[in-house]
C-alpha atoms as a PDB file:
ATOM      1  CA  UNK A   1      12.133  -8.580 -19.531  1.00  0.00           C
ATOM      2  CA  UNK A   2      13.825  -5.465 -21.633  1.00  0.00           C
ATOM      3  CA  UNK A   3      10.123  -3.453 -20.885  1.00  0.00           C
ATOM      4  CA  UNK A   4      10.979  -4.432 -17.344  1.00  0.00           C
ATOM      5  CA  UNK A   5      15.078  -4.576 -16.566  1.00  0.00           C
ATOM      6  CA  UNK A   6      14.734  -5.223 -12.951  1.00  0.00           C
ATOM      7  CA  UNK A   7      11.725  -7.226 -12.401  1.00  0.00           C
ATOM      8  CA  UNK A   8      13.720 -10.448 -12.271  1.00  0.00           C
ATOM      9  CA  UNK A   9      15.788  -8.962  -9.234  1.00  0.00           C
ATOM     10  CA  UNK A  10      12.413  -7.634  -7.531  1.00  0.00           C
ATOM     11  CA  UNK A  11      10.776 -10.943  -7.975  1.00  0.00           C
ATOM     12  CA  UNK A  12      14.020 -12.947  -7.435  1.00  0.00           C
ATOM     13  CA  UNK A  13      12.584 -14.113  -4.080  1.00  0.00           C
ATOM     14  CA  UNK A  14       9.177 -14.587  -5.833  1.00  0.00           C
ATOM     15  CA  UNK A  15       7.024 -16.248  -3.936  1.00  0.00           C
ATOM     16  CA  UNK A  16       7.561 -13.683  -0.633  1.00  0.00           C
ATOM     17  CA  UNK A  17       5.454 -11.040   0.521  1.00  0.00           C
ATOM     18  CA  UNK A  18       7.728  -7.908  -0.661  1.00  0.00           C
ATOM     19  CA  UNK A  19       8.940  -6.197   2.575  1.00  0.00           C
ATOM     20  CA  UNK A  20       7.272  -8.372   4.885  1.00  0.00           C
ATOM     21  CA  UNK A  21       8.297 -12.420   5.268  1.00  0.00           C
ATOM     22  CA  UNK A  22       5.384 -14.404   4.497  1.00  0.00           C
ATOM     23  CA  UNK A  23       4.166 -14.953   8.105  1.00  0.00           C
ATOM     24  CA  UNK A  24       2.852 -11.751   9.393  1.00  0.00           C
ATOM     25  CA  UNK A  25       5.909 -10.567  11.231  1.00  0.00           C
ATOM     26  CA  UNK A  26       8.561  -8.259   9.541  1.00  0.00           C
ATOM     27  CA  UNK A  27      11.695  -9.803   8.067  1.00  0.00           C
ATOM     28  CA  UNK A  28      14.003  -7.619  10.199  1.00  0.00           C
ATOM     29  CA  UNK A  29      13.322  -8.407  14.081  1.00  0.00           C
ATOM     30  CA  UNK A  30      14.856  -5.160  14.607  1.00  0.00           C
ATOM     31  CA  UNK A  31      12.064  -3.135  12.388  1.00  0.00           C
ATOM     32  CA  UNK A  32      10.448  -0.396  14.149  1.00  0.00           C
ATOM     33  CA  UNK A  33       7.551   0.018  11.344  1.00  0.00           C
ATOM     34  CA  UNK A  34       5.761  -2.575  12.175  1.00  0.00           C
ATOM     35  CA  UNK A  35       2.574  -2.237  14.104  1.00  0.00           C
ATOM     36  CA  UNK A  36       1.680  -3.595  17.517  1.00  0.00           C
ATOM     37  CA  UNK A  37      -0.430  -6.783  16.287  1.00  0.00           C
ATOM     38  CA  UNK A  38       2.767  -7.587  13.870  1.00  0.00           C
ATOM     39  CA  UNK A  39       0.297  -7.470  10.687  1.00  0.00           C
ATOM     40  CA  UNK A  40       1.173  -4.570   8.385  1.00  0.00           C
ATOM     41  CA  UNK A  41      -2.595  -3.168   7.063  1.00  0.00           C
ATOM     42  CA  UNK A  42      -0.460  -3.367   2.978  1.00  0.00           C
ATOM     43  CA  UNK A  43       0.495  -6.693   1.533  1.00  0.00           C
ATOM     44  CA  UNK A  44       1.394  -7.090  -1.856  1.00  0.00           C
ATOM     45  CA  UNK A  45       1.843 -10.737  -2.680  1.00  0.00           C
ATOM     46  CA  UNK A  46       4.057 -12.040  -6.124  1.00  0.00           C
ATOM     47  CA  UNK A  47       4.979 -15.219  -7.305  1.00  0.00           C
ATOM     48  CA  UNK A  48       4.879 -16.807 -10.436  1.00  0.00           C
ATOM     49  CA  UNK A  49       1.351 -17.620 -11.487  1.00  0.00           C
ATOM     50  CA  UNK A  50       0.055 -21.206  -9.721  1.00  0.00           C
ATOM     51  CA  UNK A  51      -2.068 -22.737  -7.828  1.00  0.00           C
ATOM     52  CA  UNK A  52       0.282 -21.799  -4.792  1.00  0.00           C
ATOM     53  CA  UNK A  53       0.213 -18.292  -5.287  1.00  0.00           C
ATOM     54  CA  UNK A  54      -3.869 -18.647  -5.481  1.00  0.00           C
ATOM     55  CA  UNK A  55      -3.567 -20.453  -1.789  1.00  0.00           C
ATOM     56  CA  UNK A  56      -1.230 -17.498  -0.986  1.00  0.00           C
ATOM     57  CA  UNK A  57      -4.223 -14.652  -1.901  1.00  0.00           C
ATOM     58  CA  UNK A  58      -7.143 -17.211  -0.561  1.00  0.00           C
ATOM     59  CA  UNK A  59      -5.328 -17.261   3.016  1.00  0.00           C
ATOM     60  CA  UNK A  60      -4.850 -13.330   3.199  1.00  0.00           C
ATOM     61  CA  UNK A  61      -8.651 -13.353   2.640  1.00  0.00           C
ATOM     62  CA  UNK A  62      -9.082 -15.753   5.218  1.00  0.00           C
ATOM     63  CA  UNK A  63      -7.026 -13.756   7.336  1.00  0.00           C
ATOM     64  CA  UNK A  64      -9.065 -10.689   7.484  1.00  0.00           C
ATOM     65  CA  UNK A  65      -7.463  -9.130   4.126  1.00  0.00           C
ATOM     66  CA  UNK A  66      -9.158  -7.490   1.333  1.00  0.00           C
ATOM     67  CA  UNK A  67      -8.198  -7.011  -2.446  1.00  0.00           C
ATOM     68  CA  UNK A  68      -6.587  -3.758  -3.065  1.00  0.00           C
ATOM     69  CA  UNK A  69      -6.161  -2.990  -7.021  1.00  0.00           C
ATOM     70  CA  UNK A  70      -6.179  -4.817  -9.652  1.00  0.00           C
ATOM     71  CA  UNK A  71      -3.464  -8.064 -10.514  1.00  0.00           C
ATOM     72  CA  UNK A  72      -0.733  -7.439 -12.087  1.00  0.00           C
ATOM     73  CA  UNK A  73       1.204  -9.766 -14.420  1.00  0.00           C
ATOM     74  CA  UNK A  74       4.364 -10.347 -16.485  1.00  0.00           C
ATOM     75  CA  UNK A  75       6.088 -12.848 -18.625  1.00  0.00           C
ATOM     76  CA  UNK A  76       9.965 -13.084 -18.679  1.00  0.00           C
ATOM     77  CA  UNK A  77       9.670 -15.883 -21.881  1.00  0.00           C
ATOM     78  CA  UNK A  78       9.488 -18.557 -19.438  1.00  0.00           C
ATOM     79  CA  UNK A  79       7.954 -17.842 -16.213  1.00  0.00           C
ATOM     80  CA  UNK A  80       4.622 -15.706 -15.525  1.00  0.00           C
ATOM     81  CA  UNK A  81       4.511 -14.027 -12.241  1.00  0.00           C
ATOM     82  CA  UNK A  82       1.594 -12.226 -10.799  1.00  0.00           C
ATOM     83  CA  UNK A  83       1.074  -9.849  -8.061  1.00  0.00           C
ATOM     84  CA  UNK A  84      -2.070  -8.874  -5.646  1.00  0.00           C
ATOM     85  CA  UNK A  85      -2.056  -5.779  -3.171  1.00  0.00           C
ATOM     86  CA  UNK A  86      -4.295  -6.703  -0.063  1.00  0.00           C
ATOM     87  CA  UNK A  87      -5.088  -4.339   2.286  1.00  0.00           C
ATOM     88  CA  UNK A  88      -6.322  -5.009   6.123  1.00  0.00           C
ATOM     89  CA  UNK A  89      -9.396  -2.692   6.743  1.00  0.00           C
ATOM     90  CA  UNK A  90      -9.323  -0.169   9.729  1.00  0.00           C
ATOM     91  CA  UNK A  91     -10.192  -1.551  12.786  1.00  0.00           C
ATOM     92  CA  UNK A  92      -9.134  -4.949  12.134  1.00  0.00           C
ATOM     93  CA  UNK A  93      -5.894  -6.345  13.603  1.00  0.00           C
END
């Protein structure tokens, strides 16, 4: 984690959608940035690497989302954690 000092605090709620709870509302109710339909059109998903986090990416599929990017991953010497942007094309809410 020295390449990467504060990974362990960005992913410290690994597992979430960062900025956005994992059900498709905001995590502040009182969040003005969110559009209309409550779905932002950027998700980027992290967790550590399982099966879980694969279920996490499949459902954003489901859900209209497409693969933005390439994966990213890192290993803190115990734990590997992956991320996947999605986006949500235009005109799809």
């Amino acid at each position: 984690m020295a390449a990467f000092p504060n990974l362990r605090g960005w992913l410290a709620g690994a597992g979430n959608v960062v900025g956005v709870s994992d059900t498709s509302t905001p995590q502040d109710s009182d969040s003005t940035d969110a559009p209309a339909s409550g779905r932002h059109r950027y998700r980027l998903l992290t967790g550590p690497d399982t099966s879980g986090f694969c279920a996490r990416v499949s459902e954003a599929l489901d859900d209209g989302y497409e693969l933005y990017g390439s994966p990213s991953i890192t290993f803190d010497g115990t734990t590997t954690y992956v991320a996947q942007a999605v986006l949500l094309p235009t005109g799809v809410s």
